[in-house]
PDB file of N, CA and C in Angstrom:
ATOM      1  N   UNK A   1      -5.438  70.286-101.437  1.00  0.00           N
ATOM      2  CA  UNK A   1      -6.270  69.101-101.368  1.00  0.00           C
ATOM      3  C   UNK A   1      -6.074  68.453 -99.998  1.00  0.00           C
ATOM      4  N   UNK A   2      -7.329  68.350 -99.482  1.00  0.00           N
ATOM      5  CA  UNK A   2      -7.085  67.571 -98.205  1.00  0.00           C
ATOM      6  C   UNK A   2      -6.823  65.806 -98.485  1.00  0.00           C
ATOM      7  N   UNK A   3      -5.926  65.442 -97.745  1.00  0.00           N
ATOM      8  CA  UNK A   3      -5.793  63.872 -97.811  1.00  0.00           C
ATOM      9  C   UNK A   3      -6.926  63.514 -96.360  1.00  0.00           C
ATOM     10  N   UNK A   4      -7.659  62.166 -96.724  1.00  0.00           N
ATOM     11  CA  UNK A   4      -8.917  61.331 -95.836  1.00  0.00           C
ATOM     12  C   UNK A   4      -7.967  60.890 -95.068  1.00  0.00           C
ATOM     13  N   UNK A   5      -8.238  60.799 -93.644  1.00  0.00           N
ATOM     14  CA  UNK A   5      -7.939  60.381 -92.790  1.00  0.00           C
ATOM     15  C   UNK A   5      -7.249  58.409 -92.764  1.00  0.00           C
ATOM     16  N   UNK A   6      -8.233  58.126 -93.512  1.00  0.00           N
ATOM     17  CA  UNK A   6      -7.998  56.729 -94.012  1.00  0.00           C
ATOM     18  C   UNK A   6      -6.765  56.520 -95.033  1.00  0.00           C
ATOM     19  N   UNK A   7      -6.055  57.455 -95.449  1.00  0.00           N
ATOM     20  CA  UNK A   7      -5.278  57.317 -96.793  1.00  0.00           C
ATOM     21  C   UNK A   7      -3.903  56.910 -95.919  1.00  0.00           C
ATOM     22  N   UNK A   8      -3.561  56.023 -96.973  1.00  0.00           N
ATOM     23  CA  UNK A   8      -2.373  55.564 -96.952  1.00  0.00           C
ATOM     24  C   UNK A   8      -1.405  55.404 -97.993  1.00  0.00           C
ATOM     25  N   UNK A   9      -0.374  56.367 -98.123  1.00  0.00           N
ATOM     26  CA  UNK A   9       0.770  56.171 -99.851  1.00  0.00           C
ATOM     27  C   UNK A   9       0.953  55.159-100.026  1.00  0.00           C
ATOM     28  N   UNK A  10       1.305  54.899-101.163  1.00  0.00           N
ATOM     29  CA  UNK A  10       1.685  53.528-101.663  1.00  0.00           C
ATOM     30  C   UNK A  10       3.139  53.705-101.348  1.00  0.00           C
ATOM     31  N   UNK A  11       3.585  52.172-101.183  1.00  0.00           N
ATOM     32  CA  UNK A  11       4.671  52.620-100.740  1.00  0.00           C
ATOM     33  C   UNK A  11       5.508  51.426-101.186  1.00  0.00           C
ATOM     34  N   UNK A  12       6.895  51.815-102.301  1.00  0.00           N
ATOM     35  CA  UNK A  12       7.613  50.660-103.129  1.00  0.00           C
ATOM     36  C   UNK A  12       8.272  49.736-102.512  1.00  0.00           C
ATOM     37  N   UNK A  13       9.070  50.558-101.440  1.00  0.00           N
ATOM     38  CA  UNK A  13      10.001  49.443-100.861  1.00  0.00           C
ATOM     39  C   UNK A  13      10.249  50.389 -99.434  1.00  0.00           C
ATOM     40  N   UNK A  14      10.425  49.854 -98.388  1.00  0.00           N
ATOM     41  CA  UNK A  14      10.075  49.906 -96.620  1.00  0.00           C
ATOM     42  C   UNK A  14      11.332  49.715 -96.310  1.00  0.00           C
ATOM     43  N   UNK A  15      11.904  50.345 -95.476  1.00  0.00           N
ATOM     44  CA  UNK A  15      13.054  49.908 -94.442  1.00  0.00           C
ATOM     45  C   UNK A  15      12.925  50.739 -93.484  1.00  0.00           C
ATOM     46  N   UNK A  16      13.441  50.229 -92.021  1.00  0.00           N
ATOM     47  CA  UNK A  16      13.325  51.361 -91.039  1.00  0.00           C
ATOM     48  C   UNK A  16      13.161  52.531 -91.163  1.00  0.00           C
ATOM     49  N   UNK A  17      13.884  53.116 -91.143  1.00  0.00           N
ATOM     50  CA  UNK A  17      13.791  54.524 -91.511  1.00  0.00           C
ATOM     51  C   UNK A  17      13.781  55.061 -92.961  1.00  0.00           C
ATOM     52  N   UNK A  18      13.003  54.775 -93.712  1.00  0.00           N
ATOM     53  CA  UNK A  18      13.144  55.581 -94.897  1.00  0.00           C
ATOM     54  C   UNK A  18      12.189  54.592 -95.885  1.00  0.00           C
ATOM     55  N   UNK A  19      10.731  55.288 -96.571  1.00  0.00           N
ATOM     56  CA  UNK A  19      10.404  54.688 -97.420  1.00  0.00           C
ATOM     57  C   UNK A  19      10.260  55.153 -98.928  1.00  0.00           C
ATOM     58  N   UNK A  20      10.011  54.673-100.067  1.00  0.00           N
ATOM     59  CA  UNK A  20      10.285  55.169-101.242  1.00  0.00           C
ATOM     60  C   UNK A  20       8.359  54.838-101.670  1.00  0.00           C
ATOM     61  N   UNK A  21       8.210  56.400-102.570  1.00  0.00           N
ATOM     62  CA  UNK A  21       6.651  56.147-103.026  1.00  0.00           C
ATOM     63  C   UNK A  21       6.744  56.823-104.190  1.00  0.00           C
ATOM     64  N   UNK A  22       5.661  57.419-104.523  1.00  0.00           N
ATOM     65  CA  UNK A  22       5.339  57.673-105.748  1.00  0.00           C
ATOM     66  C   UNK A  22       5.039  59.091-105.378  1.00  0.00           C
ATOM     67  N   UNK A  23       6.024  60.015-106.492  1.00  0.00           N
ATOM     68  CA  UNK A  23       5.488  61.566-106.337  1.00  0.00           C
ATOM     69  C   UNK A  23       4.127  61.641-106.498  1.00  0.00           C
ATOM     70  N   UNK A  24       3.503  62.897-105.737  1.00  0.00           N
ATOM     71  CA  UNK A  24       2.220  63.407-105.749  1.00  0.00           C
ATOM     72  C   UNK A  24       1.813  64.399-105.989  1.00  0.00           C
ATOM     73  N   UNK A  25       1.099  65.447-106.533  1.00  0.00           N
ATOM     74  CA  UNK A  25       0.961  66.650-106.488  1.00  0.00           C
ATOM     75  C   UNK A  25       1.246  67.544-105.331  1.00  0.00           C
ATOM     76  N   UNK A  26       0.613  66.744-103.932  1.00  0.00           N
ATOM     77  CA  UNK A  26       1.001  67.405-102.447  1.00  0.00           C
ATOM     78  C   UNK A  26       2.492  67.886-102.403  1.00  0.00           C
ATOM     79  N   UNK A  27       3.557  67.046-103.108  1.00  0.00           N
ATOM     80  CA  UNK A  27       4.997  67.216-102.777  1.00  0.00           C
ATOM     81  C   UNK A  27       5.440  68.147-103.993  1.00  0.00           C
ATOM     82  N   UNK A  28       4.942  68.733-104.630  1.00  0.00           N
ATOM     83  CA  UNK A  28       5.058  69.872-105.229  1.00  0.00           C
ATOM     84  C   UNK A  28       6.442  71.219-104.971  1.00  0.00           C
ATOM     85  N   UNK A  29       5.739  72.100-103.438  1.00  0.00           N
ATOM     86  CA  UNK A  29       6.497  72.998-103.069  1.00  0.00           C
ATOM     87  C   UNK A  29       7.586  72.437-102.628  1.00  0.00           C
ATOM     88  N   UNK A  30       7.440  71.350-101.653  1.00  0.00           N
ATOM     89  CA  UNK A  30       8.322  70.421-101.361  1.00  0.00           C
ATOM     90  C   UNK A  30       9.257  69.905-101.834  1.00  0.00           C
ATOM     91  N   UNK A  31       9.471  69.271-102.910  1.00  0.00           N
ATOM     92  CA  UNK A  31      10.049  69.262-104.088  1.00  0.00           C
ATOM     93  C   UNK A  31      10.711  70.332-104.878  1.00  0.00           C
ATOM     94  N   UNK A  32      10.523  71.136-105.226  1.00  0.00           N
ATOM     95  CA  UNK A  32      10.990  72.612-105.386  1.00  0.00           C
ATOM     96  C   UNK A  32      11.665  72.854-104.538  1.00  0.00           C
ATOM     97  N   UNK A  33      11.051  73.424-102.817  1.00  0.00           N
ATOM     98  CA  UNK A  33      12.231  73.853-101.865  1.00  0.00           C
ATOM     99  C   UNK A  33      13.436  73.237-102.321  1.00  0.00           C
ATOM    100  N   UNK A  34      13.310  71.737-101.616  1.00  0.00           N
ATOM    101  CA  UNK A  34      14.498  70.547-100.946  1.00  0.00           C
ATOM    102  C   UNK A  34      15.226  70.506-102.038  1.00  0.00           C
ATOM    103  N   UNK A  35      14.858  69.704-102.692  1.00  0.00           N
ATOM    104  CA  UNK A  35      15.474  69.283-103.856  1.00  0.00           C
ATOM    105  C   UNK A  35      16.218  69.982-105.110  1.00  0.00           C
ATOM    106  N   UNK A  36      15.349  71.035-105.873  1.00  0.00           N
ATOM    107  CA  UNK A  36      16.100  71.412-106.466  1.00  0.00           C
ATOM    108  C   UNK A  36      16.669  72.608-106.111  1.00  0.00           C
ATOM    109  N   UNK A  37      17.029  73.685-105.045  1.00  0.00           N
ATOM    110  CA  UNK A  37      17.772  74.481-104.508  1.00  0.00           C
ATOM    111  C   UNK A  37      18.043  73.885-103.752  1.00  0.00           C
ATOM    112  N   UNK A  38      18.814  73.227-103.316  1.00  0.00           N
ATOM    113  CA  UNK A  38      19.701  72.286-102.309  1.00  0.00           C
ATOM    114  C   UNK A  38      21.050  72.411-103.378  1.00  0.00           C
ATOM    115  N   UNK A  39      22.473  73.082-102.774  1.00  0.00           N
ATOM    116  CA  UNK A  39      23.272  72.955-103.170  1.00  0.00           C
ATOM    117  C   UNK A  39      23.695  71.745-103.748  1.00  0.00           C
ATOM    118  N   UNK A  40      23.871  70.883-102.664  1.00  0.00           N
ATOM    119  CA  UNK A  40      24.537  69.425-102.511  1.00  0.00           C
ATOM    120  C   UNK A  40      23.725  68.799-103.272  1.00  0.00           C
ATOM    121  N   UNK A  41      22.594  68.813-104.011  1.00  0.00           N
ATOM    122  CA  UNK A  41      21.565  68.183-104.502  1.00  0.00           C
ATOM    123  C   UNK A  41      22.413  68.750-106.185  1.00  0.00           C
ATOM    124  N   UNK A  42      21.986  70.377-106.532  1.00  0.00           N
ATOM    125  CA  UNK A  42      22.462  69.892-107.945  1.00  0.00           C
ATOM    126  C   UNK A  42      24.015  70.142-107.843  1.00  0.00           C
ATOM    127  N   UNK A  43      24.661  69.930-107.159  1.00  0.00           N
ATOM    128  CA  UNK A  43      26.279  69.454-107.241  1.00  0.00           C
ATOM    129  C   UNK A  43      26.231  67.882-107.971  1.00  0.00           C
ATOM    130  N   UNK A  44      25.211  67.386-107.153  1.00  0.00           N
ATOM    131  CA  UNK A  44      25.774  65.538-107.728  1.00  0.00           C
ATOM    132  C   UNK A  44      25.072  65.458-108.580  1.00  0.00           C
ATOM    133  N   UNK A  45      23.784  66.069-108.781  1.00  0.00           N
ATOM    134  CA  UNK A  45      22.739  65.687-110.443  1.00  0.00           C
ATOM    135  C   UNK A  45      23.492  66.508-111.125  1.00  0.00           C
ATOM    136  N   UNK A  46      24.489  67.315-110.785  1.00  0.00           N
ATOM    137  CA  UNK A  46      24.810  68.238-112.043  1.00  0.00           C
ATOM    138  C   UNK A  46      24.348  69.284-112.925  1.00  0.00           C
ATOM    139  N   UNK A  47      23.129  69.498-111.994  1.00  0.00           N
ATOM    140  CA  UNK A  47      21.929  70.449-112.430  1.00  0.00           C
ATOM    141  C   UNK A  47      22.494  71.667-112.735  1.00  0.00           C
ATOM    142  N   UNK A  48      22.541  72.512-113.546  1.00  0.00           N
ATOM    143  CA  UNK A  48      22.781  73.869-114.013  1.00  0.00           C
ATOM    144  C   UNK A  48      21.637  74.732-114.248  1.00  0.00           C
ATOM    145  N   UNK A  49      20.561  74.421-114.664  1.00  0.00           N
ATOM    146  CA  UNK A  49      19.289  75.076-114.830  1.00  0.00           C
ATOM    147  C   UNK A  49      18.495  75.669-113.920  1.00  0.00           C
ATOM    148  N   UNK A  50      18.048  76.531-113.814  1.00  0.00           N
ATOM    149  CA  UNK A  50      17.368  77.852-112.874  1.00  0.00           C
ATOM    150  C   UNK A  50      15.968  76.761-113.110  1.00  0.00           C
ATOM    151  N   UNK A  51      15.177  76.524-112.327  1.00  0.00           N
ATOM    152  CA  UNK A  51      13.637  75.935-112.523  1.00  0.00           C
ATOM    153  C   UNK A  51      12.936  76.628-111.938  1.00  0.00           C
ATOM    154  N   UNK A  52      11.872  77.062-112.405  1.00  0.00           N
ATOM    155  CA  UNK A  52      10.763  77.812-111.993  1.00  0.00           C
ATOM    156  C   UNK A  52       9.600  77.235-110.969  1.00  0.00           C
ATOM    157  N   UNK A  53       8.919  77.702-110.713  1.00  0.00           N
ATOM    158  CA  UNK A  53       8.161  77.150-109.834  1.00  0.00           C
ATOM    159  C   UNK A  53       6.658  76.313-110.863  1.00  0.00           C
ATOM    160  N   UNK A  54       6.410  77.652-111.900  1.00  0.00           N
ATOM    161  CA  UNK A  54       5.410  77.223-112.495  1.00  0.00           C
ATOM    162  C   UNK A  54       6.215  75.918-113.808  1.00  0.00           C
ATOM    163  N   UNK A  55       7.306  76.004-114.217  1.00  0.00           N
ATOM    164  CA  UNK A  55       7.878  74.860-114.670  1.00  0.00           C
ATOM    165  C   UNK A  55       7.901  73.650-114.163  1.00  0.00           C
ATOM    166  N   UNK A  56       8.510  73.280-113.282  1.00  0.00           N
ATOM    167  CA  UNK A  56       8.197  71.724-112.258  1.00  0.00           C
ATOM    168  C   UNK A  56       6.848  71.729-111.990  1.00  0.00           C
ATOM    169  N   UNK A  57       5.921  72.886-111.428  1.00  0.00           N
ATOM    170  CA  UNK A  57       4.269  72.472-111.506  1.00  0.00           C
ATOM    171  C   UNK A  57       3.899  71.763-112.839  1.00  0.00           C
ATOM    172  N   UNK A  58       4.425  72.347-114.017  1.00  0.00           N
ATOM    173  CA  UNK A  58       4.299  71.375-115.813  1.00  0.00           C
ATOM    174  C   UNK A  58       4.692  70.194-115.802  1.00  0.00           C
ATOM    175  N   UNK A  59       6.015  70.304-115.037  1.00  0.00           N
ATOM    176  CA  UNK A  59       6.839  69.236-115.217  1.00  0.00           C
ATOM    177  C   UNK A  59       5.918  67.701-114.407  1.00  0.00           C
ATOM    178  N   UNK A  60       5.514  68.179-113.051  1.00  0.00           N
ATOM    179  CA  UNK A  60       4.649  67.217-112.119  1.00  0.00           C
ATOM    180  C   UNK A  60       3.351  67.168-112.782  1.00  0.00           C
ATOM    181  N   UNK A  61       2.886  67.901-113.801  1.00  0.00           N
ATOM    182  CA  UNK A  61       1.549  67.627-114.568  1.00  0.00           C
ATOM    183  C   UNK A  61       1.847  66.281-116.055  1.00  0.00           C
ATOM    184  N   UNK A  62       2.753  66.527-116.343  1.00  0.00           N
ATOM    185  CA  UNK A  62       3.334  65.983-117.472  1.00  0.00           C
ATOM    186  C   UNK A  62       3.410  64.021-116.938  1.00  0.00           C
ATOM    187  N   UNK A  63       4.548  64.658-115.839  1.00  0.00           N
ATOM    188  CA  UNK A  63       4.868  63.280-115.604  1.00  0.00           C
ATOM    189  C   UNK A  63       3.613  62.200-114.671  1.00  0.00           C
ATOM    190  N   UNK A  64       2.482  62.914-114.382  1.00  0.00           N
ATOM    191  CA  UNK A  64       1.503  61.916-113.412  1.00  0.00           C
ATOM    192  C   UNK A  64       0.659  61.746-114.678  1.00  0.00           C
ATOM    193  N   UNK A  65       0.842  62.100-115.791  1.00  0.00           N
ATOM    194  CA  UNK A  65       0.092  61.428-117.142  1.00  0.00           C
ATOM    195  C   UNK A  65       0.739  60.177-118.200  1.00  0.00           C
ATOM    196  N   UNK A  66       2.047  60.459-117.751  1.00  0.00           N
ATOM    197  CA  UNK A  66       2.519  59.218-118.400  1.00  0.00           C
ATOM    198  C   UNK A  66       2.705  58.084-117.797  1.00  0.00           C
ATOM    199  N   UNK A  67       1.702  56.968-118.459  1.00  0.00           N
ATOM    200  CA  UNK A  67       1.794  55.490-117.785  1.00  0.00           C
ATOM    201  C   UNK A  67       3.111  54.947-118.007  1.00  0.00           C
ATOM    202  N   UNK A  68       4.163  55.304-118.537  1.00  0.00           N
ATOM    203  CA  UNK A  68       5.691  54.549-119.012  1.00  0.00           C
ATOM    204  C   UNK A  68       6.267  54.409-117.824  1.00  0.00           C
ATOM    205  N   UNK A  69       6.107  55.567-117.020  1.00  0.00           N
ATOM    206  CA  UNK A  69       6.968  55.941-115.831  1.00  0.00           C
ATOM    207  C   UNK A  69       7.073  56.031-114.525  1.00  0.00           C
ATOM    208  N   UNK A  70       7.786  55.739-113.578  1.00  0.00           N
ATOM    209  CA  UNK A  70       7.419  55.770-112.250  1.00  0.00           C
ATOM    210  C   UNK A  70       8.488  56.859-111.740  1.00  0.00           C
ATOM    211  N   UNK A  71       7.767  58.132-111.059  1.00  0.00           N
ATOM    212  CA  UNK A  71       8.644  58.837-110.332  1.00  0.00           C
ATOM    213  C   UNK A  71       8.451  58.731-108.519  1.00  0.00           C
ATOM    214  N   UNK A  72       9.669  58.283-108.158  1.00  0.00           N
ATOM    215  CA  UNK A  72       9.875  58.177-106.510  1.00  0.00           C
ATOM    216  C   UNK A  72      10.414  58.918-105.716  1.00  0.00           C
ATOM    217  N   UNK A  73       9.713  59.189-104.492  1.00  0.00           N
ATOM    218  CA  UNK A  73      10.390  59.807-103.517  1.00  0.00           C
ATOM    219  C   UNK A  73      10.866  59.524-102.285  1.00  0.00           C
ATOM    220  N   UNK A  74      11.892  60.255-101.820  1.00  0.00           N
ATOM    221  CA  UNK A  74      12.244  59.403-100.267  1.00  0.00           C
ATOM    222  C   UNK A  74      11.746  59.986 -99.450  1.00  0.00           C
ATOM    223  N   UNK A  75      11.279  59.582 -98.419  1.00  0.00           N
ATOM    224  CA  UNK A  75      10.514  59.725 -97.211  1.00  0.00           C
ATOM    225  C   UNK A  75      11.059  59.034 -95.811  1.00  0.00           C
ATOM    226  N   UNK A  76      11.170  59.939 -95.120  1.00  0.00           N
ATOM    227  CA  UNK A  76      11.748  59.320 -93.479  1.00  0.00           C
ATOM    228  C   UNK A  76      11.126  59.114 -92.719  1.00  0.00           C
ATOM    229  N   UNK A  77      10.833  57.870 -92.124  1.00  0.00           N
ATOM    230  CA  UNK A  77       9.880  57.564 -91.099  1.00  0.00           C
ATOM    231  C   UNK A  77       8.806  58.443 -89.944  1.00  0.00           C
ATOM    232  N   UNK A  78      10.584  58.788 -89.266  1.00  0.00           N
ATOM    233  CA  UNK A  78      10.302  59.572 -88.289  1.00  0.00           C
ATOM    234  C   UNK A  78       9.706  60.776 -88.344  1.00  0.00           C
ATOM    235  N   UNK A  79       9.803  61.623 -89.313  1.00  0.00           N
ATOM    236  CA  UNK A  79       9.847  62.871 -89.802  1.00  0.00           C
ATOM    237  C   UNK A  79       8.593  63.219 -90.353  1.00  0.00           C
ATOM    238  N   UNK A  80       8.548  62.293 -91.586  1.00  0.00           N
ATOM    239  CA  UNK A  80       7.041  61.764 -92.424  1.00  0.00           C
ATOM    240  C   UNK A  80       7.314  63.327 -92.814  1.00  0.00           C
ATOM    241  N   UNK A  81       8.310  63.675 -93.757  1.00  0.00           N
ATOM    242  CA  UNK A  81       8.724  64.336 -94.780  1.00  0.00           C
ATOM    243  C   UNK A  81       9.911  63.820 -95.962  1.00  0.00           C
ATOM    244  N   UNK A  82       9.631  64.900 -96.508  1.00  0.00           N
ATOM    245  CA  UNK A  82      10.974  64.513 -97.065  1.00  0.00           C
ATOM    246  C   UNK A  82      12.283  64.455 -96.757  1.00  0.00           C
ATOM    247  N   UNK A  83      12.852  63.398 -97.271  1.00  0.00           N
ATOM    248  CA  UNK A  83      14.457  63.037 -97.027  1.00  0.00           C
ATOM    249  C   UNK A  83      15.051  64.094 -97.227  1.00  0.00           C
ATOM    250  N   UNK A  84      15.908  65.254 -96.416  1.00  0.00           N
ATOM    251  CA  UNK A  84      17.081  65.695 -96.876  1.00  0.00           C
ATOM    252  C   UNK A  84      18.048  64.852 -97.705  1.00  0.00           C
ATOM    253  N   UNK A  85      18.341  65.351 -98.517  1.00  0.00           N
ATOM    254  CA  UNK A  85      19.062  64.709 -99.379  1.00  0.00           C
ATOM    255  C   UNK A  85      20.924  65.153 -99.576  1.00  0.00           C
TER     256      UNK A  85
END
């Protein structure tokens, strides 16, 4: 999906370097790479589970349907990716 030139994320809370928004479908692979194969990532969540690719695609379908919930991501200014974590 192309994002309009005009678009701008919503964005929860701002500080210099680093802002927090709302997952998107775009951050998908992204999400997958970084996050959950990142050693240091499930060392501290404690993650044990193998995740699939087409699983977290369910998982990011699931969760942009439920109004209960807000899922966030970090984002670095400079970079205008994702936070290594």
């Amino acid at each position: 999906m192309k994002v309009p030139e005009k678009y701008e994320a919503i964005k929860f809370l701002e500080g210099k370097r680093v802002y927090l928004r709302p997952i998107e479908n775009e951050d998908l692979d992204l999400f997958y790479a970084k996050a959950l194969w990142d050693k240091e990532v499930r060392r501290l969540t404690g993650t044990q589970v193998v995740f699939s690719r087409l699983g977290v695609q369910k998982w990011f379908e699931n969760i942009s349907e439920d109004s209960s919930r807000v899922d966030i991501i970090i984002f670095c200014r400079k970079m205008i990716n994702l936070l290594e974590i």
